[in-house]
N, C-alpha and C. Protein backbone atom coordinates (compact mmCIF):
# COMPACT_ATOMS: atom_id res chain seq x y z
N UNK A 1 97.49 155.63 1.16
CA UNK A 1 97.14 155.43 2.55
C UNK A 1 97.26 153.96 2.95
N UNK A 2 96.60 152.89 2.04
CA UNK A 2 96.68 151.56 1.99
C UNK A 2 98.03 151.21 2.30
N UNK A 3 98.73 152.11 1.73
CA UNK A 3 100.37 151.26 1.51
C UNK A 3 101.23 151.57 3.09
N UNK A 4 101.20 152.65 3.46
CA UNK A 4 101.25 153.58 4.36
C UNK A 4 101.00 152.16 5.85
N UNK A 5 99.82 152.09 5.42
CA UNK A 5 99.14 151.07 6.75
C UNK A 5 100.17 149.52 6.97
N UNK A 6 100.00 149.61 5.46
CA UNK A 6 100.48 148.03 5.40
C UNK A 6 102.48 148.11 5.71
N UNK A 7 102.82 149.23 5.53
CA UNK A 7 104.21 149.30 6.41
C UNK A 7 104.21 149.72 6.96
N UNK A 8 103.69 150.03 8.13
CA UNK A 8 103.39 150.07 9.70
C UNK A 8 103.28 149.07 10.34
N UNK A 9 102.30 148.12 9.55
CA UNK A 9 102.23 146.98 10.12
C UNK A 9 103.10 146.03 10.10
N UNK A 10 103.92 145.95 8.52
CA UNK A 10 104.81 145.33 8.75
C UNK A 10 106.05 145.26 8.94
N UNK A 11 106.69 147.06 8.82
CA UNK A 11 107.94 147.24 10.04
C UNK A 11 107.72 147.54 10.91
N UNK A 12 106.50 148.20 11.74
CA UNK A 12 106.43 148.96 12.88
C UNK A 12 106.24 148.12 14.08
N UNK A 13 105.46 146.68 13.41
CA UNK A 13 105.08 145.76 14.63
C UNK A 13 106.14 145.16 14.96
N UNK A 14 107.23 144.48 14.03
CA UNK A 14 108.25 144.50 14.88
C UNK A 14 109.23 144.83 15.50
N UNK A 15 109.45 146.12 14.74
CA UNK A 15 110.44 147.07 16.11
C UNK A 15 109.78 147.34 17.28
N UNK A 16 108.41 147.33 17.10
CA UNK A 16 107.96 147.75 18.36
C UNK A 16 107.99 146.19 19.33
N UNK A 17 108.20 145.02 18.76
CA UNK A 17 108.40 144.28 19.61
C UNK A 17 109.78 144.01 19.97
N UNK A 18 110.35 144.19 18.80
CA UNK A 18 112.02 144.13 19.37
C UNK A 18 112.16 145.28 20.50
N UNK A 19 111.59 146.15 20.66
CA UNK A 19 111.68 147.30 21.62
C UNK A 19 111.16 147.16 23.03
N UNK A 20 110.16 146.46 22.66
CA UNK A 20 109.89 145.86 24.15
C UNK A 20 110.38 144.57 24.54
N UNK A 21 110.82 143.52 23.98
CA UNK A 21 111.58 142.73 24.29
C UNK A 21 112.91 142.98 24.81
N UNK A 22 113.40 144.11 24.30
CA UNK A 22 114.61 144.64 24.71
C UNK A 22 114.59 145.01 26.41
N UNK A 23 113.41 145.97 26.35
CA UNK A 23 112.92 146.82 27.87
C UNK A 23 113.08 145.73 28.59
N UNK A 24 111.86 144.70 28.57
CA UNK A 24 111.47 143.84 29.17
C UNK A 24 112.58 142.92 29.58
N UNK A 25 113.02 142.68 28.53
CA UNK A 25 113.86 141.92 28.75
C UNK A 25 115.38 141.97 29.76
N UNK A 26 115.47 143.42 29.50
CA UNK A 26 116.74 143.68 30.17
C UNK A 26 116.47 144.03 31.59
N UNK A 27 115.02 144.59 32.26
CA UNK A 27 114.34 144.37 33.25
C UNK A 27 114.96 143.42 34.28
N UNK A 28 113.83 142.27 33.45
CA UNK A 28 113.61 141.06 34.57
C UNK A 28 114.83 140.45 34.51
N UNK A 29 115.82 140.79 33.16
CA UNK A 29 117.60 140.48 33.80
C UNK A 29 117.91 140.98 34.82
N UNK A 30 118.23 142.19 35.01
CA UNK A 30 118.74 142.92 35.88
C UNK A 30 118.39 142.51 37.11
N UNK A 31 116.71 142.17 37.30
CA UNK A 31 116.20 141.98 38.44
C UNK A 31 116.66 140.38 38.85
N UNK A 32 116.94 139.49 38.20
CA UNK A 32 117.44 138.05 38.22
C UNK A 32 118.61 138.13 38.95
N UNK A 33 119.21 139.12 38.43
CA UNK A 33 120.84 138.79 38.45
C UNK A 33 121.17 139.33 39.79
N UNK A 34 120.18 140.57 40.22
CA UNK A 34 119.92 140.92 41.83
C UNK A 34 119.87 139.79 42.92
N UNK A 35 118.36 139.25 42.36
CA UNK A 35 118.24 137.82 43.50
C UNK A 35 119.42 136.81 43.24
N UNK A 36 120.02 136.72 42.36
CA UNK A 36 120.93 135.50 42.42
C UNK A 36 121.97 135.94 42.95
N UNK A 37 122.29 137.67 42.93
CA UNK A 37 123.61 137.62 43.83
C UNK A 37 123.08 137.74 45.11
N UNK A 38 121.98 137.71 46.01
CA UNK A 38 121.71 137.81 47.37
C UNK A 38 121.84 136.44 47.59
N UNK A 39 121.01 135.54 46.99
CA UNK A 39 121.18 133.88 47.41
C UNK A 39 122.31 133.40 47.15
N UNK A 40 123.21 133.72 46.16
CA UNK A 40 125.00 133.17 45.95
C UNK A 40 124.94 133.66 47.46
N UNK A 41 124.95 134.84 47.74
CA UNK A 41 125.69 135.45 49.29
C UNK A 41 124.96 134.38 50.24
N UNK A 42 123.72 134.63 50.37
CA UNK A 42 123.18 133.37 52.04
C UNK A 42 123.63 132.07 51.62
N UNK A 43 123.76 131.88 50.49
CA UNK A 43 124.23 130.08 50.66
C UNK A 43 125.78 129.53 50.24
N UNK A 44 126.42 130.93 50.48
CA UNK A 44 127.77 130.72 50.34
C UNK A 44 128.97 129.88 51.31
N UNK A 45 128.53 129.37 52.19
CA UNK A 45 128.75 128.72 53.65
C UNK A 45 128.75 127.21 52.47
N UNK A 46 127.74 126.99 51.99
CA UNK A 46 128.07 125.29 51.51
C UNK A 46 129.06 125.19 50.39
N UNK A 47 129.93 124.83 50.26
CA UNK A 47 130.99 124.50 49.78
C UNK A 47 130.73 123.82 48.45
N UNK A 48 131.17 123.98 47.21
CA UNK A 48 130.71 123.27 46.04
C UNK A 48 132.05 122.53 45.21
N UNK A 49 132.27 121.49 44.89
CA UNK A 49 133.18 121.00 44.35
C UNK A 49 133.00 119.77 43.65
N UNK A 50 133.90 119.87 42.17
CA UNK A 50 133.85 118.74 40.96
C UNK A 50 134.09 117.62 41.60
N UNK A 51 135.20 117.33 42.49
CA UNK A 51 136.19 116.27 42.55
C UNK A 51 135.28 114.87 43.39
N UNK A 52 135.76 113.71 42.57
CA UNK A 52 135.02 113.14 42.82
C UNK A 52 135.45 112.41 44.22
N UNK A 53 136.48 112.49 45.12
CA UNK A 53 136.98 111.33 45.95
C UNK A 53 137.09 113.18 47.05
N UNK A 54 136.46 112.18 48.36
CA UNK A 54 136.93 113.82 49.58
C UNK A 54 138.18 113.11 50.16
N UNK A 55 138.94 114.30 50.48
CA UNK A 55 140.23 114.24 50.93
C UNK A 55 140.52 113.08 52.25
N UNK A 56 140.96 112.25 52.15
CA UNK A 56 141.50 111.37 53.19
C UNK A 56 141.33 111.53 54.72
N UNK A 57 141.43 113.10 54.94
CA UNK A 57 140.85 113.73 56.58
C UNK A 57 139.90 113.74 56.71
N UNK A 58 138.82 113.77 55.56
CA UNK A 58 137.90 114.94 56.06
C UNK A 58 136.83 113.63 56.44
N UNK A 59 135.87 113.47 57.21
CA UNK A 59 134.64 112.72 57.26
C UNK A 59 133.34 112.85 57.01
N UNK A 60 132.47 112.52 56.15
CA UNK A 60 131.55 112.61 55.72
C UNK A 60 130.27 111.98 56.62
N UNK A 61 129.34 112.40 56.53
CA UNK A 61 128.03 111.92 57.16
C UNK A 61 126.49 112.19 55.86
N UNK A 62 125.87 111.44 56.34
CA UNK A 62 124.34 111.83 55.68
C UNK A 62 124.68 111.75 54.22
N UNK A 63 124.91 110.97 53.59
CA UNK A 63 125.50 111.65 51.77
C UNK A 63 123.88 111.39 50.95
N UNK A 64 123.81 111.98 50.21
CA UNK A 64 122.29 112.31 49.47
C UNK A 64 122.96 113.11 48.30
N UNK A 65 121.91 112.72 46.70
CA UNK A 65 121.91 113.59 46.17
C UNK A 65 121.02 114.33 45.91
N UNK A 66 121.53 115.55 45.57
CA UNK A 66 121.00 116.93 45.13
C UNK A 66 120.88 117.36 43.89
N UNK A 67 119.66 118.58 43.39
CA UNK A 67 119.38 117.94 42.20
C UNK A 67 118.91 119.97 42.24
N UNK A 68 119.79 120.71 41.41
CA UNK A 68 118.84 122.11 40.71
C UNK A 68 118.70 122.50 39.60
N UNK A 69 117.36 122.75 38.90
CA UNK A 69 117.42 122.87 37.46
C UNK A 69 116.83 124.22 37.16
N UNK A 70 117.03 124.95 36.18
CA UNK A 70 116.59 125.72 35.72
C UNK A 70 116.10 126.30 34.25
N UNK A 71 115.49 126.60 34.01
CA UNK A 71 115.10 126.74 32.59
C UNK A 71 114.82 128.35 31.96
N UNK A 72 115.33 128.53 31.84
CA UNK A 72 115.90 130.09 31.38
C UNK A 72 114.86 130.58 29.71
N UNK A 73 113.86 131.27 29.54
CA UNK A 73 113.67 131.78 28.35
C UNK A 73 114.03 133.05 27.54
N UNK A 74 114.28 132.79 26.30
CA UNK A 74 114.77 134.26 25.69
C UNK A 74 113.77 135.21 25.23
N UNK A 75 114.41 136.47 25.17
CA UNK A 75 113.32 137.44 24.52
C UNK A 75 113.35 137.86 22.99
N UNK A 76 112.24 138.61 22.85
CA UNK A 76 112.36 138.59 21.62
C UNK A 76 113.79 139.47 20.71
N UNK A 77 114.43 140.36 21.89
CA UNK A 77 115.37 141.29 21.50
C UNK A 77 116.43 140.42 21.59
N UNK A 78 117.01 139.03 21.93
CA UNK A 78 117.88 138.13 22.21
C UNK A 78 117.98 137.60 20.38
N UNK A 79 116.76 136.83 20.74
CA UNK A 79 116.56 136.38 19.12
C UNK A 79 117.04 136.90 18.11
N UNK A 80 116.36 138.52 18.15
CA UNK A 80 116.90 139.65 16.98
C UNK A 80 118.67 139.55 16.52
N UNK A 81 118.86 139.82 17.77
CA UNK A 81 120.52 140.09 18.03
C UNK A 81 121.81 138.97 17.65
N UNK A 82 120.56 137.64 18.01
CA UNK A 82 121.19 136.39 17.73
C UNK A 82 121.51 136.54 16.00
N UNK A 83 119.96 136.75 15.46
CA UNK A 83 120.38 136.78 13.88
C UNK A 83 121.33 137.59 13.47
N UNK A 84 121.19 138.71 13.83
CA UNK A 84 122.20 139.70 13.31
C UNK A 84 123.44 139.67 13.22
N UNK A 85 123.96 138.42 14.36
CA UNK A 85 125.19 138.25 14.71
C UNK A 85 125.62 136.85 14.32
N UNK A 86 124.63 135.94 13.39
CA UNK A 86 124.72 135.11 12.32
C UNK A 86 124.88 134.85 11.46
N UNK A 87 124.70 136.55 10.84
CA UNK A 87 125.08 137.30 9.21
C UNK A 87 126.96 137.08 9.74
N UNK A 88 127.45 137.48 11.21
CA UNK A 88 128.84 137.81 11.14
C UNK A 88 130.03 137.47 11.72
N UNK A 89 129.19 136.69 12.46
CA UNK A 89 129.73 135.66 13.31
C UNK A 89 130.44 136.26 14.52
N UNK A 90 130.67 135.44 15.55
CA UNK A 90 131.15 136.19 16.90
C UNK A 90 130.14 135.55 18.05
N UNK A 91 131.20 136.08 19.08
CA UNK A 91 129.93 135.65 20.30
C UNK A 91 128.71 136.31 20.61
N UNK A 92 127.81 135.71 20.72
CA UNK A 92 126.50 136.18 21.56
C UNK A 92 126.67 136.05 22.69
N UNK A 93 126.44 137.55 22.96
CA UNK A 93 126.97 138.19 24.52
C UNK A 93 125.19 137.83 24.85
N UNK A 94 124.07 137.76 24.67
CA UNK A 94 122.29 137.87 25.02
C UNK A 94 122.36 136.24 25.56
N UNK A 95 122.92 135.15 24.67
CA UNK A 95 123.10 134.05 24.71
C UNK A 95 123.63 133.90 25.64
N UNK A 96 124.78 134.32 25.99
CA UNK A 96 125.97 134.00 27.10
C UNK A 96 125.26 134.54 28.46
N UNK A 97 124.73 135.43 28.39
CA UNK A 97 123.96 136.37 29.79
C UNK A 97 123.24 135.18 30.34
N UNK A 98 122.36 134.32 29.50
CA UNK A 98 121.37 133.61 29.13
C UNK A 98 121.53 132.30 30.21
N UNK A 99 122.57 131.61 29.21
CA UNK A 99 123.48 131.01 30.07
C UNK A 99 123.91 131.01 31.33
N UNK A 100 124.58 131.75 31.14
CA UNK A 100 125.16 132.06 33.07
C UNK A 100 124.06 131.93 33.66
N UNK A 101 122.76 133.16 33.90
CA UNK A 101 121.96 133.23 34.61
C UNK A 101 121.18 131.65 35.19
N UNK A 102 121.06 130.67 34.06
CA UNK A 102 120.18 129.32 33.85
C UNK A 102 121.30 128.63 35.25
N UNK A 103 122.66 128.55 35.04
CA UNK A 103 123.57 127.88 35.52
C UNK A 103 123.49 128.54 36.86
N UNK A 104 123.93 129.20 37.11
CA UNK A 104 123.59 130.12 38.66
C UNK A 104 122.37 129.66 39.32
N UNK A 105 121.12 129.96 38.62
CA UNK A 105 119.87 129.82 39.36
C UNK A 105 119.70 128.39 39.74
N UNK A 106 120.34 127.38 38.52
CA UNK A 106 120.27 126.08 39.23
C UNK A 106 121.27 125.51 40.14
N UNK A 107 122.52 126.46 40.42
CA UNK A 107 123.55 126.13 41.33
C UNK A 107 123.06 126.65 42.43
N UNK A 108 122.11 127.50 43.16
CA UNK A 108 121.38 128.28 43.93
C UNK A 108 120.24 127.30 44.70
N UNK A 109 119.81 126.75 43.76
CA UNK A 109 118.27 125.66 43.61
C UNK A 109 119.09 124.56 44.47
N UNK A 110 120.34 124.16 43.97
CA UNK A 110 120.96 122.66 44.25
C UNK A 110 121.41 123.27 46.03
N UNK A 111 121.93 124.67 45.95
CA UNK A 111 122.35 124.77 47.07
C UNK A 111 121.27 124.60 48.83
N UNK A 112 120.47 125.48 47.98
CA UNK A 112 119.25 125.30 49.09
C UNK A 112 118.49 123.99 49.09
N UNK A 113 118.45 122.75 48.41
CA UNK A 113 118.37 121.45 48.86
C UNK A 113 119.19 121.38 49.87
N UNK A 114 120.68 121.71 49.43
CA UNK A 114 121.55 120.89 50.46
C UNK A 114 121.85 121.51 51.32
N UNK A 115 121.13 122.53 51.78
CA UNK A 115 121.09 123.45 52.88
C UNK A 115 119.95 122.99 53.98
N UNK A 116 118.97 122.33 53.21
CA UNK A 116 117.37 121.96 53.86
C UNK A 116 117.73 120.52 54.50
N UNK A 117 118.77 119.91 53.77
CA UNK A 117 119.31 118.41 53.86
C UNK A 117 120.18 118.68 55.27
N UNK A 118 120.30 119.79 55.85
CA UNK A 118 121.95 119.89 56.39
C UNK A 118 123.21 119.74 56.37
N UNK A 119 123.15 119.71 55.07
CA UNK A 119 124.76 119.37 54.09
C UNK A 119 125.48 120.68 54.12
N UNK A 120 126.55 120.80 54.54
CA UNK A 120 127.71 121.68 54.09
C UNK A 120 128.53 121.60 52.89
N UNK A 121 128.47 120.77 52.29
CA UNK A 121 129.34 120.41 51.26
C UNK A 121 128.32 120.04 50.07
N UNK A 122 128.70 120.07 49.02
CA UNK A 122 128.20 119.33 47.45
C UNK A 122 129.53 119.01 46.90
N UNK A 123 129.59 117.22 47.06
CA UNK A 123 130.88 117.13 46.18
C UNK A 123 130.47 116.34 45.17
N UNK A 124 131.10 116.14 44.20
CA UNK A 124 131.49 115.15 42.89
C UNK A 124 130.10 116.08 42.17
N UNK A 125 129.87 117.74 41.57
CA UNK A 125 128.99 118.09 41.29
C UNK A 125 129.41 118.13 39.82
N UNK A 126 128.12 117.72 38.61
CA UNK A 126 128.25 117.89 37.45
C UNK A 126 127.00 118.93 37.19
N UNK A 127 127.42 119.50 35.85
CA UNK A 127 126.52 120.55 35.34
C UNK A 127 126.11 120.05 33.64
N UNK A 128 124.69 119.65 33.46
CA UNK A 128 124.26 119.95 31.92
C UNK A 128 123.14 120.79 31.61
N UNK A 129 123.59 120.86 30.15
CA UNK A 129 123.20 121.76 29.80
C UNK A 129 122.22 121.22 28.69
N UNK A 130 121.32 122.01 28.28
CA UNK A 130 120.57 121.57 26.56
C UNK A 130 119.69 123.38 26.67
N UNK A 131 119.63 123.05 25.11
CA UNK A 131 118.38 124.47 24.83
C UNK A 131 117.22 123.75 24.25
N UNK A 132 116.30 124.68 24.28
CA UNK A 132 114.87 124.08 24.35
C UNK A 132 114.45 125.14 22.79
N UNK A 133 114.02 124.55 22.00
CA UNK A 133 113.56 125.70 20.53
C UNK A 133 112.39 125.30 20.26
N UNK A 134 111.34 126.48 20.03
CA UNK A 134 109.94 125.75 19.73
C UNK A 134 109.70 126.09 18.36
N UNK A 135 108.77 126.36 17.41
CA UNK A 135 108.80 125.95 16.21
C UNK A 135 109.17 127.50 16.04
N UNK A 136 108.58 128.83 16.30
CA UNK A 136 108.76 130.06 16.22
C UNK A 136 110.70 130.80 15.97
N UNK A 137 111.22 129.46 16.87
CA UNK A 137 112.87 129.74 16.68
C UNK A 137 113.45 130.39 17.89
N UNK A 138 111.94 130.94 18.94
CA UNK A 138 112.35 131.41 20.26
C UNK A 138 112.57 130.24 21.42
N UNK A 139 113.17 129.99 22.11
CA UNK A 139 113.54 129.28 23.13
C UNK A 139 114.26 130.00 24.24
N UNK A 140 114.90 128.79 24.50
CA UNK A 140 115.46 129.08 26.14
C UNK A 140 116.64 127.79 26.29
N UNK A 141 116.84 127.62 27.37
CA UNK A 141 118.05 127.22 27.75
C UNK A 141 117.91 126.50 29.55
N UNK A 142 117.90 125.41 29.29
CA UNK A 142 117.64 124.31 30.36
C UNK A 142 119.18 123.93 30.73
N UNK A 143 119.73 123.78 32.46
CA UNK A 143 120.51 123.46 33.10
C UNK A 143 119.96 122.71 34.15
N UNK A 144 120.33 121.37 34.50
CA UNK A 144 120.76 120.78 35.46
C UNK A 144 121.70 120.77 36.09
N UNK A 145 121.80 120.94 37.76
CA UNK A 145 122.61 120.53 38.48
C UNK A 145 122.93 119.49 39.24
N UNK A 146 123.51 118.78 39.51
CA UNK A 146 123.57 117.51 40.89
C UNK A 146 124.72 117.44 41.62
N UNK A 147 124.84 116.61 42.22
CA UNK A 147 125.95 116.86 43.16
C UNK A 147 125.66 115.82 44.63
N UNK A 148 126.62 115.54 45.32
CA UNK A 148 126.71 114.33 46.72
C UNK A 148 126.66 115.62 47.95
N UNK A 149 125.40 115.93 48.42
CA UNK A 149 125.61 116.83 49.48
C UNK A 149 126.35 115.84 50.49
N UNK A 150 126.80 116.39 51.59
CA UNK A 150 127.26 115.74 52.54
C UNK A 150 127.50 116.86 54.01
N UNK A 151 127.45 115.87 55.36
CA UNK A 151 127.82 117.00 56.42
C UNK A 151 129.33 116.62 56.34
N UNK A 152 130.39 117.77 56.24
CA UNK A 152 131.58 116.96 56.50
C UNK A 152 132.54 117.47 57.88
N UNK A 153 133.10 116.79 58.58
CA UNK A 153 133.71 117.31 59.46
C UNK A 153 135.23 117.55 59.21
């Protein structure tokens, strides 16, 4: 019976958390990736671009920078998947989801500054990146955005 208990406890607790990390997790994705495609859509009017010099026509007004960050955490079913796929190497598709989402939400963040600013434009915009690991091995994934809003005519 003793023995019985003691592997329950120690396979059962964590499938049962890989199982809800999974749920959970794929949840509040789904639900992320909802709001970020409604706000991509309303703030699709401001214009986003690398290049650092604006075209010779165009005229600029008001220039300010803009600044969106985001910090993205993983679940516990990310983690799992990560190892598994460490034994064999290949991409992490949980990682990559991960990613995108961090980068979006802070290209979203930067947009509605420069929407509040009255900027139409974000030019000369850079993107970094870093991950964040706490001693457990679970983390997340931090993005900055910036960028030269501007009104341009």
């Amino acid at each position: 019976m003793m023995n019985e208990i003691n592997f329950v406890l120690q396979v059962g607790i964590p499938v049962a958390l890989i199982a809800v990390g999974f749920v959970v997790g794929r949840t509040v994705e789904v639900a992320h990736l909802k709001r970020l495609d409604r706000a991509e859509g309303e703030l699709s009017h401001i214009m986003i671009s690398d290049m650092k010099r604006l075209p010779s026509n165009w005229h600029a007004t008001e220039a300010r920078l803009v600044t969106g960050t985001a910090v993205i955490a993983t679940d516990y079913f990310k983690v799992f998947a990560a190892a598994l796929r460490n034994l064999f190497g290949g991409s992490v598709a949980g990682y990559e989801s991960l990613m995108s989402r961090a980068r979006r939400e802070a290209v979203v963040r930067m947009r509605r500054e420069a929407r509040s600013a009255g900027a139409n434009i974000i030019w000369n915009v850079r993107i970094e990146t870093s991950t964040i690991t706490g001693q457990s091995r679970r983390g997340g994934v931090e993005v900055i955005v910036y960028g030269t809003a501007m009104r341009v005519t």
